[in-house]
C-alpha atoms as a PDB file:
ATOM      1  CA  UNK A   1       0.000   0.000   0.000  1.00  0.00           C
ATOM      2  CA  UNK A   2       1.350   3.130  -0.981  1.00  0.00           C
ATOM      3  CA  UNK A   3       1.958   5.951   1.885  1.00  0.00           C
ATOM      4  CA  UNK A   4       1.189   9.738   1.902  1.00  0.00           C
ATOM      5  CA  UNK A   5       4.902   9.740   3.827  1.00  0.00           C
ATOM      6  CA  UNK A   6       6.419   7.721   0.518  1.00  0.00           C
ATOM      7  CA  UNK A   7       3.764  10.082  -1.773  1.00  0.00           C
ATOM      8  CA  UNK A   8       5.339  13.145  -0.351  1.00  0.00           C
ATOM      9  CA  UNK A   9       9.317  11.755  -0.464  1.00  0.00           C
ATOM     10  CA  UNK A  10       8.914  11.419  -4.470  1.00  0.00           C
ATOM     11  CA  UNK A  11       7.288  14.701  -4.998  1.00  0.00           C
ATOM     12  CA  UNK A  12      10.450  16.101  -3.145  1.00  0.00           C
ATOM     13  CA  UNK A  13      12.958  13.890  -5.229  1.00  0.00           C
ATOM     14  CA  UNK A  14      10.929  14.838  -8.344  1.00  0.00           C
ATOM     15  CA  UNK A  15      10.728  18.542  -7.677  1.00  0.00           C
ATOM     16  CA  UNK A  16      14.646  19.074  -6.524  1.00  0.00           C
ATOM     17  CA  UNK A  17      15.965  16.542  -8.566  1.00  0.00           C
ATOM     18  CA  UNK A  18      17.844  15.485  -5.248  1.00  0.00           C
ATOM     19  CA  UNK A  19      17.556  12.894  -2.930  1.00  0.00           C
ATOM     20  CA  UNK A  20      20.137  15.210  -0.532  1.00  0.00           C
ATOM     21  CA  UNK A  21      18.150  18.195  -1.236  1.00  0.00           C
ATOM     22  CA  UNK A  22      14.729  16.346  -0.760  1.00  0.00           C
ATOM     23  CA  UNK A  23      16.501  14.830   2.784  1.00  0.00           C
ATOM     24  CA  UNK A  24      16.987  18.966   3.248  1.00  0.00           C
ATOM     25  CA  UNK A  25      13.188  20.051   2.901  1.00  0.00           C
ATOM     26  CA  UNK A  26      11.826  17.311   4.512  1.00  0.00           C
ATOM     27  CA  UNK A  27      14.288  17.540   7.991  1.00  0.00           C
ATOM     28  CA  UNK A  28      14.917  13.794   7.197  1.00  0.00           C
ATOM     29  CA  UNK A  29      18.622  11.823   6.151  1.00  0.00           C
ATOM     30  CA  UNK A  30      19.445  10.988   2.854  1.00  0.00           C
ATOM     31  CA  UNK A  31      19.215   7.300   3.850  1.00  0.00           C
ATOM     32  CA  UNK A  32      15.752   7.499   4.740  1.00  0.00           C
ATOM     33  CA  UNK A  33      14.519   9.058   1.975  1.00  0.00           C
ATOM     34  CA  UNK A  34      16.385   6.907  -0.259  1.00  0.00           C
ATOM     35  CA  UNK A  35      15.033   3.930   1.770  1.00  0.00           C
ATOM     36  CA  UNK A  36      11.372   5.387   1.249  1.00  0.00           C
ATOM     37  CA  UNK A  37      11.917   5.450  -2.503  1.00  0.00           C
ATOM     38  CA  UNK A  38      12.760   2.132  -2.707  1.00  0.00           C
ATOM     39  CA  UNK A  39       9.859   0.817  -0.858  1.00  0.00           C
ATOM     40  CA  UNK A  40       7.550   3.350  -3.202  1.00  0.00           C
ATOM     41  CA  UNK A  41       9.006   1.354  -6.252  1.00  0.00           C
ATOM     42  CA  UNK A  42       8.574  -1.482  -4.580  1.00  0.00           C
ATOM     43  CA  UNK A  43       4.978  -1.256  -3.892  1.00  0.00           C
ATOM     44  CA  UNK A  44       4.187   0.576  -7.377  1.00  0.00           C
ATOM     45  CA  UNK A  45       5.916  -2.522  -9.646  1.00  0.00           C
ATOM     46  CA  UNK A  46       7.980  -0.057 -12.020  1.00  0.00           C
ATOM     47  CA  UNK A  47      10.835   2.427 -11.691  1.00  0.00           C
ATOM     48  CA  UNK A  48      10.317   6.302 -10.948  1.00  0.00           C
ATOM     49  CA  UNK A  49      13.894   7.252 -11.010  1.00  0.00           C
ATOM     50  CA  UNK A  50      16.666   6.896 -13.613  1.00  0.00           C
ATOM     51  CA  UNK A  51      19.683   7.566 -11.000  1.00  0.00           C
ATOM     52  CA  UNK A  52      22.846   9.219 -12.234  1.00  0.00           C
ATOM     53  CA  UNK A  53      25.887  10.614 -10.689  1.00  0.00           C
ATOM     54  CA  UNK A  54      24.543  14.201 -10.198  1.00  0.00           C
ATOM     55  CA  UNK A  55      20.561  14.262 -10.859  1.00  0.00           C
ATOM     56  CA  UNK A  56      17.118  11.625  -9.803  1.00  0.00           C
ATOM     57  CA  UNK A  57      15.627  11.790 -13.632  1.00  0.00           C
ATOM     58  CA  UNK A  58      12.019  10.725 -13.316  1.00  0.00           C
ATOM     59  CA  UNK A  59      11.355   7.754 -15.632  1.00  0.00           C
ATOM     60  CA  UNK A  60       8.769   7.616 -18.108  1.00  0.00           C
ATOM     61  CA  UNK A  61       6.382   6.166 -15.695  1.00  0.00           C
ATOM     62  CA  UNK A  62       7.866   8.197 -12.967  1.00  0.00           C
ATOM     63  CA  UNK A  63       6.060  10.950 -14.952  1.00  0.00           C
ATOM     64  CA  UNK A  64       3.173   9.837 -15.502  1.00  0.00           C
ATOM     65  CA  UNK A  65       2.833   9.436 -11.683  1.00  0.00           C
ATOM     66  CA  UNK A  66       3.419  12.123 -10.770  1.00  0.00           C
ATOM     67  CA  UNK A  67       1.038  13.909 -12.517  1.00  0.00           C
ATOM     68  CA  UNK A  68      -1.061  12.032 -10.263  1.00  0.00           C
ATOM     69  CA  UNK A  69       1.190  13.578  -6.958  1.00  0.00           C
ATOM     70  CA  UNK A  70       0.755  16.727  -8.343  1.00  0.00           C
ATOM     71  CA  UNK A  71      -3.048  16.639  -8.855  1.00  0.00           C
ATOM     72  CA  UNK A  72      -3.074  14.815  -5.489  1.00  0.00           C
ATOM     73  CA  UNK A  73      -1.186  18.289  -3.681  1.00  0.00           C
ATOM     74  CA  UNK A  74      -3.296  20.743  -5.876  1.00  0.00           C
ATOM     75  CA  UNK A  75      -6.302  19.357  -3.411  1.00  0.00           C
ATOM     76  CA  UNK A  76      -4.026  19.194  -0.244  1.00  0.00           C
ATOM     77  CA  UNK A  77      -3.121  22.509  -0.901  1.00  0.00           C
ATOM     78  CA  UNK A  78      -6.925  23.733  -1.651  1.00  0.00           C
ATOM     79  CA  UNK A  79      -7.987  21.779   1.373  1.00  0.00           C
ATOM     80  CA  UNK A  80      -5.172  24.101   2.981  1.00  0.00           C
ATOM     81  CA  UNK A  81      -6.517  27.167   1.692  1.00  0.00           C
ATOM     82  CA  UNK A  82      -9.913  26.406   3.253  1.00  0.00           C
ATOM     83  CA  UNK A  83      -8.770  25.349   6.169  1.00  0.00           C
ATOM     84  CA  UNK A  84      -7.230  28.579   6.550  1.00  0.00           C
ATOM     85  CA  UNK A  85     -10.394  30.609   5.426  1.00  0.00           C
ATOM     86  CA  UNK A  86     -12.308  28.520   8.007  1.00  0.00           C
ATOM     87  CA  UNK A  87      -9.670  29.459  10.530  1.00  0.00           C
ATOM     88  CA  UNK A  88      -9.613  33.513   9.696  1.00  0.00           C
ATOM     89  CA  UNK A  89     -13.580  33.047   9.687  1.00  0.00           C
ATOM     90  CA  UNK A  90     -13.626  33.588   6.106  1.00  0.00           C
ATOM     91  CA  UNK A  91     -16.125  30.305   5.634  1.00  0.00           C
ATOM     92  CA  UNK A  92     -19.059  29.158   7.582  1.00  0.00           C
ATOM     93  CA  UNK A  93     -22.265  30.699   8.300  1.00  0.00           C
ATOM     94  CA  UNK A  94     -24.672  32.306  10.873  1.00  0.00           C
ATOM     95  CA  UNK A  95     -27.893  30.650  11.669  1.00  0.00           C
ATOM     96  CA  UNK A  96     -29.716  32.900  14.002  1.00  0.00           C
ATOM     97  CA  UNK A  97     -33.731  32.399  14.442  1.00  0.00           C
ATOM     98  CA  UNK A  98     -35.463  34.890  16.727  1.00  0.00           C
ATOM     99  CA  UNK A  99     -39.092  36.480  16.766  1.00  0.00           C
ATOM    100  CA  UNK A 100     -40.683  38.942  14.959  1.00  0.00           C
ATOM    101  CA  UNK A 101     -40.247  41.920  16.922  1.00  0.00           C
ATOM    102  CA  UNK A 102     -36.459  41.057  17.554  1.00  0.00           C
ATOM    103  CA  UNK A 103     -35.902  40.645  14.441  1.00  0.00           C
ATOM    104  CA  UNK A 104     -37.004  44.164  13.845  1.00  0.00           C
ATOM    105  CA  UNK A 105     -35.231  45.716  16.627  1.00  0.00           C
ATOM    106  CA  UNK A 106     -32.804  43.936  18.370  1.00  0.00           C
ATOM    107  CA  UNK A 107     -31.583  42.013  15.543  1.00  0.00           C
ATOM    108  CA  UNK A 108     -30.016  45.102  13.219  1.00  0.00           C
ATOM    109  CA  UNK A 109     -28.012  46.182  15.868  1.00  0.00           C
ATOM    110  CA  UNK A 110     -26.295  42.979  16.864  1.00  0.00           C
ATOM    111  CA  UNK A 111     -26.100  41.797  12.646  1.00  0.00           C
ATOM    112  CA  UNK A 112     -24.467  45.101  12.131  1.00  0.00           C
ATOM    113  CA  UNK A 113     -21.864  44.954  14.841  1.00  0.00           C
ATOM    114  CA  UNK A 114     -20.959  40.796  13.947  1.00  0.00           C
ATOM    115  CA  UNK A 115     -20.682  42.128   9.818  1.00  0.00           C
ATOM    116  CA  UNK A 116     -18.260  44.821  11.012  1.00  0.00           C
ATOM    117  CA  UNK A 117     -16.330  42.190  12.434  1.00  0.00           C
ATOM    118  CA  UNK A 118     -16.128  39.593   9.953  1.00  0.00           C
ATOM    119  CA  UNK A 119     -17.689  40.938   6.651  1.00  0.00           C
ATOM    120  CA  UNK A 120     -17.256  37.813   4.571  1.00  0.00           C
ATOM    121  CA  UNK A 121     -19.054  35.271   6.761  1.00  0.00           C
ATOM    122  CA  UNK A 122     -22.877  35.282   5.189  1.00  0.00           C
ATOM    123  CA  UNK A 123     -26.059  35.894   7.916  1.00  0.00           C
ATOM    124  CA  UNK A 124     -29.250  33.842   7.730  1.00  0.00           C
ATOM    125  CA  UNK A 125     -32.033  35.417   9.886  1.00  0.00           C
ATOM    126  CA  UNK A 126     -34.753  33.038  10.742  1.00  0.00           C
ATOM    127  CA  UNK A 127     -38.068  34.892  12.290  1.00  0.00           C
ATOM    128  CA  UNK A 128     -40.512  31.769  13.813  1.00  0.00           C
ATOM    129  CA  UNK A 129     -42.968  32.549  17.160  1.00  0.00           C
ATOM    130  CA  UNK A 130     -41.701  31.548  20.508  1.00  0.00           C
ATOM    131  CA  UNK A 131     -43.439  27.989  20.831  1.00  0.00           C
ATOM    132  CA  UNK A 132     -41.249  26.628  17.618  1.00  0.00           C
ATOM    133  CA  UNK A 133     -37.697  28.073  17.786  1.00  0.00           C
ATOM    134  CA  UNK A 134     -36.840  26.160  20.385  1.00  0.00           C
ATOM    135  CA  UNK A 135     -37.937  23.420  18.101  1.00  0.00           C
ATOM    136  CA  UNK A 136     -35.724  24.805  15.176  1.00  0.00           C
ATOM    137  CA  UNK A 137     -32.311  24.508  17.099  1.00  0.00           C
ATOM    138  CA  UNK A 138     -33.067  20.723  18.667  1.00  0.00           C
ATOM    139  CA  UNK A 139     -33.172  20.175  15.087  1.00  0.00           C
ATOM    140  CA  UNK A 140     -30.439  21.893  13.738  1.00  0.00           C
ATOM    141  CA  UNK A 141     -32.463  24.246  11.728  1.00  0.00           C
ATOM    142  CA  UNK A 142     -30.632  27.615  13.102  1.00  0.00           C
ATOM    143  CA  UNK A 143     -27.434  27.444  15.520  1.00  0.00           C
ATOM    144  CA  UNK A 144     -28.717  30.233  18.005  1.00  0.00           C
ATOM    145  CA  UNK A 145     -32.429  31.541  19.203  1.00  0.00           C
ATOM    146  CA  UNK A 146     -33.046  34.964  20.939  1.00  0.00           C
ATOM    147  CA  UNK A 147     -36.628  34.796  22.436  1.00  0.00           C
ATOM    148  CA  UNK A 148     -38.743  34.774  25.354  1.00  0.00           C
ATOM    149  CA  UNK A 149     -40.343  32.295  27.331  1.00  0.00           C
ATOM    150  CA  UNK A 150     -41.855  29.406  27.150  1.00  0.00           C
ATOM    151  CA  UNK A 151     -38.299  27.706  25.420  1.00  0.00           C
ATOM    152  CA  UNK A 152     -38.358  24.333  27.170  1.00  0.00           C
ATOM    153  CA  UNK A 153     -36.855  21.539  25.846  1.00  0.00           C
ATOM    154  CA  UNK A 154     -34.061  18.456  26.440  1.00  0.00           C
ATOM    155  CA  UNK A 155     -32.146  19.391  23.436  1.00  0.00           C
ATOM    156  CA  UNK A 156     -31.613  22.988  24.053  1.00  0.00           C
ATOM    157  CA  UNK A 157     -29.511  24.842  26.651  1.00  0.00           C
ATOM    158  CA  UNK A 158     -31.295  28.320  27.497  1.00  0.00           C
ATOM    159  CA  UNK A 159     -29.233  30.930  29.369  1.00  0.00           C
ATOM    160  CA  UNK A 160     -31.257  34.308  30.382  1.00  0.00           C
ATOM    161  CA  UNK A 161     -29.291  37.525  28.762  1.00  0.00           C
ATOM    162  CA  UNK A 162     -31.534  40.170  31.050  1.00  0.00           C
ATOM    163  CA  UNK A 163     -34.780  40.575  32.309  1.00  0.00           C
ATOM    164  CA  UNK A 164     -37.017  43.162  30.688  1.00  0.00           C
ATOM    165  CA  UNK A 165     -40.383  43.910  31.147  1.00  0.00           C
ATOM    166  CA  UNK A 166     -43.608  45.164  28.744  1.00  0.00           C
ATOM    167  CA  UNK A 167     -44.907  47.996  27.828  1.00  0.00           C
ATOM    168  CA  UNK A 168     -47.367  50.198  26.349  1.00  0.00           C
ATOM    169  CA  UNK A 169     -48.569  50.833  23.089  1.00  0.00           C
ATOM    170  CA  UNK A 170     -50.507  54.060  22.380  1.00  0.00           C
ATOM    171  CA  UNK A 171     -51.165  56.369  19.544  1.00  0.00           C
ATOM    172  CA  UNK A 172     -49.222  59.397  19.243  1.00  0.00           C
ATOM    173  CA  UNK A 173     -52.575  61.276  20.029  1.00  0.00           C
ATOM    174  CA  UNK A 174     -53.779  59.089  22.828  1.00  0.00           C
ATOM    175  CA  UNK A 175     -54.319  61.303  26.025  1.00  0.00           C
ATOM    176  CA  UNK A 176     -51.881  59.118  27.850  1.00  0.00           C
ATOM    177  CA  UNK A 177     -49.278  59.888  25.297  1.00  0.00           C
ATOM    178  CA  UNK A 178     -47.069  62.353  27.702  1.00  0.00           C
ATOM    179  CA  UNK A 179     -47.112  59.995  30.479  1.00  0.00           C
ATOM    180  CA  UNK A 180     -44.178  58.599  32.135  1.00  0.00           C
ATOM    181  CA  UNK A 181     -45.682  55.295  32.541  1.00  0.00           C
ATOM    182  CA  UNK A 182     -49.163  53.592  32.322  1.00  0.00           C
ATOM    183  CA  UNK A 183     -51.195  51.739  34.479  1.00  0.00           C
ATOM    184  CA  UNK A 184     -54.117  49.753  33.901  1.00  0.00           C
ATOM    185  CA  UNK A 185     -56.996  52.293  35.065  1.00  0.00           C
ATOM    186  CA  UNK A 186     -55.421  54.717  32.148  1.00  0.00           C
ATOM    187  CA  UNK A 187     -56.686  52.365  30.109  1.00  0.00           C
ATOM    188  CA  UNK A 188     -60.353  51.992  31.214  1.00  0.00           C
ATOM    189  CA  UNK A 189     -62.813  51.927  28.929  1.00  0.00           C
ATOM    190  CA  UNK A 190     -60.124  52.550  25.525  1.00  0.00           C
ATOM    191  CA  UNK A 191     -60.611  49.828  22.816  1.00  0.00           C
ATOM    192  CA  UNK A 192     -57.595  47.153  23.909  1.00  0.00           C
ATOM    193  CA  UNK A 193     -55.823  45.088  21.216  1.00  0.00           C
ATOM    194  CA  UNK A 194     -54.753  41.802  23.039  1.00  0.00           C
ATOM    195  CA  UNK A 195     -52.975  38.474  21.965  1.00  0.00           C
ATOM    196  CA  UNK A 196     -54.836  35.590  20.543  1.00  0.00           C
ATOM    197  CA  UNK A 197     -57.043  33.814  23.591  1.00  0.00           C
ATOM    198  CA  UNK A 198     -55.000  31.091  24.605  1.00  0.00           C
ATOM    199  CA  UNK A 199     -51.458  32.157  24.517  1.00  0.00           C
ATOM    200  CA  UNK A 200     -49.513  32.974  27.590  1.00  0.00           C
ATOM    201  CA  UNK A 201     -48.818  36.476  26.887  1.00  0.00           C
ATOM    202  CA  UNK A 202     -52.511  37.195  26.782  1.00  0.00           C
ATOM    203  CA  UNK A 203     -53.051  34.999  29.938  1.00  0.00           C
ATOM    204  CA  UNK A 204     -50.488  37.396  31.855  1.00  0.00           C
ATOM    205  CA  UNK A 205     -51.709  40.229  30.840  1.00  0.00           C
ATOM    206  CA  UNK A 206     -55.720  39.742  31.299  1.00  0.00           C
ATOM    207  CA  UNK A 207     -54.478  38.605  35.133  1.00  0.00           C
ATOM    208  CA  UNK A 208     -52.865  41.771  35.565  1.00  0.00           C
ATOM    209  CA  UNK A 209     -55.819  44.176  34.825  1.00  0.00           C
ATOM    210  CA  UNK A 210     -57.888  41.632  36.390  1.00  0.00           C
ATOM    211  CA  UNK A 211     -55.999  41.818  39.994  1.00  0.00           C
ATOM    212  CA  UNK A 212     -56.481  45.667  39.445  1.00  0.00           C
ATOM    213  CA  UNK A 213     -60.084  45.287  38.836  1.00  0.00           C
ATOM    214  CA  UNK A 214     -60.005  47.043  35.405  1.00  0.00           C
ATOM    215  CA  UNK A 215     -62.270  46.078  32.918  1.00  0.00           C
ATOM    216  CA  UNK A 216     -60.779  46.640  28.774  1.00  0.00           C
ATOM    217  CA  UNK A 217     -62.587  46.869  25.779  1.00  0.00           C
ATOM    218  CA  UNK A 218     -61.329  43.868  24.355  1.00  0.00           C
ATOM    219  CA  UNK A 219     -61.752  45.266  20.159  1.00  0.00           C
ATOM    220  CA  UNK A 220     -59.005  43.106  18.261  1.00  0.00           C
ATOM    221  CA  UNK A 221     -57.345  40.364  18.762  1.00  0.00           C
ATOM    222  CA  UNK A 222     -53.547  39.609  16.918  1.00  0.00           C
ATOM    223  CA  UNK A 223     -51.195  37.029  16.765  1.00  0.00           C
ATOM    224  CA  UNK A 224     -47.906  39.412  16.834  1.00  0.00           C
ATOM    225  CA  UNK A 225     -46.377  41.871  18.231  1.00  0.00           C
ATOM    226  CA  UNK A 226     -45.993  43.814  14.788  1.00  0.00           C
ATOM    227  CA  UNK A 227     -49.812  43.672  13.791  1.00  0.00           C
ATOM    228  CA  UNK A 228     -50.785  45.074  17.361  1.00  0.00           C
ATOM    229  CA  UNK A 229     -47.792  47.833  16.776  1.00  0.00           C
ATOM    230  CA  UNK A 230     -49.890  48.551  12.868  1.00  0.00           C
ATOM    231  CA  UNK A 231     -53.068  48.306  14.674  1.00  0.00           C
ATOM    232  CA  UNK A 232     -52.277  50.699  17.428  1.00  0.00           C
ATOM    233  CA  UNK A 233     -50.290  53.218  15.011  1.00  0.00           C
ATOM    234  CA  UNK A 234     -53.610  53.360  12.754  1.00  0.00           C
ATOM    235  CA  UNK A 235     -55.867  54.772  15.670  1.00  0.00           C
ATOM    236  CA  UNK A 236     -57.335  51.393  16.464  1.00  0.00           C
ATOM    237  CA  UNK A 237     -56.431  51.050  20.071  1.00  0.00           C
ATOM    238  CA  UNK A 238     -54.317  50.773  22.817  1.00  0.00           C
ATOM    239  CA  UNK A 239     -52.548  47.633  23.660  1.00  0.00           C
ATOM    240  CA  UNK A 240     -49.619  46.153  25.962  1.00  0.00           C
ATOM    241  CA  UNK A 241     -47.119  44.075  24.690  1.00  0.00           C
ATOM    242  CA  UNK A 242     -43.184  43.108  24.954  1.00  0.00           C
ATOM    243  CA  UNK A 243     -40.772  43.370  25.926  1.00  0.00           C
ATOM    244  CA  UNK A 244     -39.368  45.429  22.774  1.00  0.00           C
ATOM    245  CA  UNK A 245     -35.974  45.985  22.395  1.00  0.00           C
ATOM    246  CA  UNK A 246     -36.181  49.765  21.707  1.00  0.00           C
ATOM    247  CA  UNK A 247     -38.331  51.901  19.732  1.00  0.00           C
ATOM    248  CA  UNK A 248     -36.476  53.423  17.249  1.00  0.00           C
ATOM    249  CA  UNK A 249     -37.605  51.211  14.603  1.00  0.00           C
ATOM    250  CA  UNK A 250     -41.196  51.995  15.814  1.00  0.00           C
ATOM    251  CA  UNK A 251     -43.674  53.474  13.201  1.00  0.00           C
ATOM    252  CA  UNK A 252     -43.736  57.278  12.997  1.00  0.00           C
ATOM    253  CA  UNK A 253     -47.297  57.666  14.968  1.00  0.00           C
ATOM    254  CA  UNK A 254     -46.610  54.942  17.717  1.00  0.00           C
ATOM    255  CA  UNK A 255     -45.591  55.535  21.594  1.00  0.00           C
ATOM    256  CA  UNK A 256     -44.271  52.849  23.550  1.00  0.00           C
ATOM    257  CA  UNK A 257     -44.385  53.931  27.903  1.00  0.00           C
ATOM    258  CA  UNK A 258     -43.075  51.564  30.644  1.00  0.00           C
ATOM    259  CA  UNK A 259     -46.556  49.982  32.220  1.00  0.00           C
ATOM    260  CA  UNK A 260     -47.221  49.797  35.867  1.00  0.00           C
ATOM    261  CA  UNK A 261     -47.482  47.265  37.225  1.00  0.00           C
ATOM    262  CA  UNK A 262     -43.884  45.627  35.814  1.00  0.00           C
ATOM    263  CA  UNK A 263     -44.455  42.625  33.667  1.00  0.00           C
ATOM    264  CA  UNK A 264     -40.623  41.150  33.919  1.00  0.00           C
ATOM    265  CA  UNK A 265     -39.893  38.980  30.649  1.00  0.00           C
ATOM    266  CA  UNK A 266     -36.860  36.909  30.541  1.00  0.00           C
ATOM    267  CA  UNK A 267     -34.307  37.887  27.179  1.00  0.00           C
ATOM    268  CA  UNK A 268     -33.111  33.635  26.282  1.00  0.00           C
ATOM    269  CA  UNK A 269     -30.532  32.506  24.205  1.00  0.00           C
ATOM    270  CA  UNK A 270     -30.626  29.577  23.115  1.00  0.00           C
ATOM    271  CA  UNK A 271     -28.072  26.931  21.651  1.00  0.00           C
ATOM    272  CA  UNK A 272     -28.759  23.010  20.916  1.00  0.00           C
ATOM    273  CA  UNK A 273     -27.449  21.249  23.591  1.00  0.00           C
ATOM    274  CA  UNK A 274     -27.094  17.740  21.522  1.00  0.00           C
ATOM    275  CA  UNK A 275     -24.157  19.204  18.913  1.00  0.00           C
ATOM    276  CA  UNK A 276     -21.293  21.383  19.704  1.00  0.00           C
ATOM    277  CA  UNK A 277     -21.448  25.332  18.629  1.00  0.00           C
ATOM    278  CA  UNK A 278     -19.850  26.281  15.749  1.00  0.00           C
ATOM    279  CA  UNK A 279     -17.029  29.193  15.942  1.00  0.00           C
ATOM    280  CA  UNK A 280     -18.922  31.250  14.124  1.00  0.00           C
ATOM    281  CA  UNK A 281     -21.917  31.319  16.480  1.00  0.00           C
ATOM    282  CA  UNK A 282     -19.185  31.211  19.620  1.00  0.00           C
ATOM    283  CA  UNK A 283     -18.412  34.934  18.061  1.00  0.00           C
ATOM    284  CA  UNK A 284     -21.807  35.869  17.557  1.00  0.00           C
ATOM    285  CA  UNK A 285     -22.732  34.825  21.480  1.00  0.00           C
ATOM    286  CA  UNK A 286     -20.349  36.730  23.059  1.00  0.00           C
ATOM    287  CA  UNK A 287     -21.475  40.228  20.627  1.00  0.00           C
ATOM    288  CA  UNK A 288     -24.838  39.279  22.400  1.00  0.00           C
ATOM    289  CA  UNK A 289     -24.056  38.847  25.558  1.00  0.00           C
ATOM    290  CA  UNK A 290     -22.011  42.506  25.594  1.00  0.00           C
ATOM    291  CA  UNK A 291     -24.478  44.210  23.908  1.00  0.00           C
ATOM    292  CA  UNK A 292     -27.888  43.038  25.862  1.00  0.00           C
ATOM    293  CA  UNK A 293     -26.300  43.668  29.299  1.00  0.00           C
ATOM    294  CA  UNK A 294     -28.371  46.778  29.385  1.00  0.00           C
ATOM    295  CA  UNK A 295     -31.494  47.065  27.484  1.00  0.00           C
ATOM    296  CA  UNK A 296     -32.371  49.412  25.426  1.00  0.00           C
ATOM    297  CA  UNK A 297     -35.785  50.058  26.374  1.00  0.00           C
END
């Protein structure tokens, strides 16, 4: 069986024309490497070498393999290459699934910081609700998930980034609008966009302005945080949501005021805990963690 070690001895004898020069570049004696070529011709059944007193000619069939060696290094050294753009995070990818109202907030910030960084490395940006990204990085679907809860499962590790809380959404008109914060009897009697019945966000907040014995206008009901910021911005309502990130990706005619009582919301991250993390999302963690250690809201 031939040997990458016997493989790279000819190249050496091929390309200096020396078995004392080929000893040189590969830190090895001359008797070694001449023993190595013999075993090569051994276990190839034909001559590579005509030997005279000066030179190592390369035989007919010598020649013809090693155009084979050298097509054989053109890969190593390709395989090289990559290994070095892999290394210098010129290769790989970022798979980073979050939700919708990240994605429009939080999300620009920390893409724009990891591109400055390492501007070849491409960005996917997944946007699923809460109850399936978990799902998408036990499966290998994305490599990290910013969210809130509910993220439970066995094949995820979740680490809390900071605790926020929710807030307000009014109109830019809304009487309330030059408050400092909101409580639930501001509220009374104003048409209230909620969450969909059944989700936990909605079950949170209808105990809140239950326990302060405020009674909503329940008008609209939405599945996201976006439609309820469109629904509130067009005059429709009032609503409370979050936690956002910050505002300044809000629409022009939208206010967003801390609400009273504090509705804390855990910021996750989340990685699969049944693969290791790539390098590239290693990078992308710790931009993350430094830049959510204060919120922005």
């Amino acid at each position: 069986m031939i040997t990458l070690r016997q493989v790279e001895v000819f190249r050496a004898v091929v390309v200096t024309s020396s078995v004392t020069a080929a000893a040189q570049m590969l830190y090895v004696s001359q008797p070694a490497v001449s023993r190595i070529l013999a075993d090569l011709e051994d276990a190839v059944g034909f001559k590579l070498f005509a030997r005279t007193k000066r030179q190592f000619v390369p035989t007919e069939e010598g020649k013809l393999f090693f155009e084979e060696v050298r097509k054989a290094f053109t890969g190593l050294d390709d395989l090289s290459k990559t290994a070095a753009s892999i290394r210098d995070y010129k290769r790989g990818e970022l798979r980073v699934i979050t939700l919708p109202s990240f994605a429009a907030t939080l999300m620009p910030d920390l893409i724009v910081k990891f591109s400055a960084a390492f501007p070849q490395l491409p960005i996917s940006l997944e946007v699923q609700s809460t109850e399936r990204i978990a799902d998408w990085i036990a499966n290998g679907k994305c490599d990290i998930g910013l969210t809130i809860p509910p993220a439970e499962s066995p094949m995820v590790n979740v680490k809390v980034l900071t605790q926020m809380t929710s807030v307000c959404l009014l109109h830019k008109n809304h009487r309330c609008a030059k408050k400092d914060f909101i409580q639930p009897k501001d509220l009374q009697g104003d048409r209230f966009i909620s969450f969909r019945s059944g989700s936990l966000a909605r079950h949170v907040i209808d105990d809140v302005f239950s326990k302060e014995g405020c009674q909503r206008n329940l008008f609209i009901e939405a599945r996201t945080v976006e439609s309820i910021c469109g629904l509130v911005s067009a005059g429709l309502g009032v609503s409370v949501v979050g936690p956002l990130w910050d505002t300044k990706h809000m629409q022009y005619n939208l206010v967003a005021k801390p609400f009273r009582p504090k509705i804390p919301v855990d910021l996750l991250l989340l990685t699969p805990s049944n693969r290791p993390v790539s390098r590239v999302a290693e990078l992308f963690i710790k931009i993350v963690t430094e830049h959510t250690k204060s919120p922005a809201q």
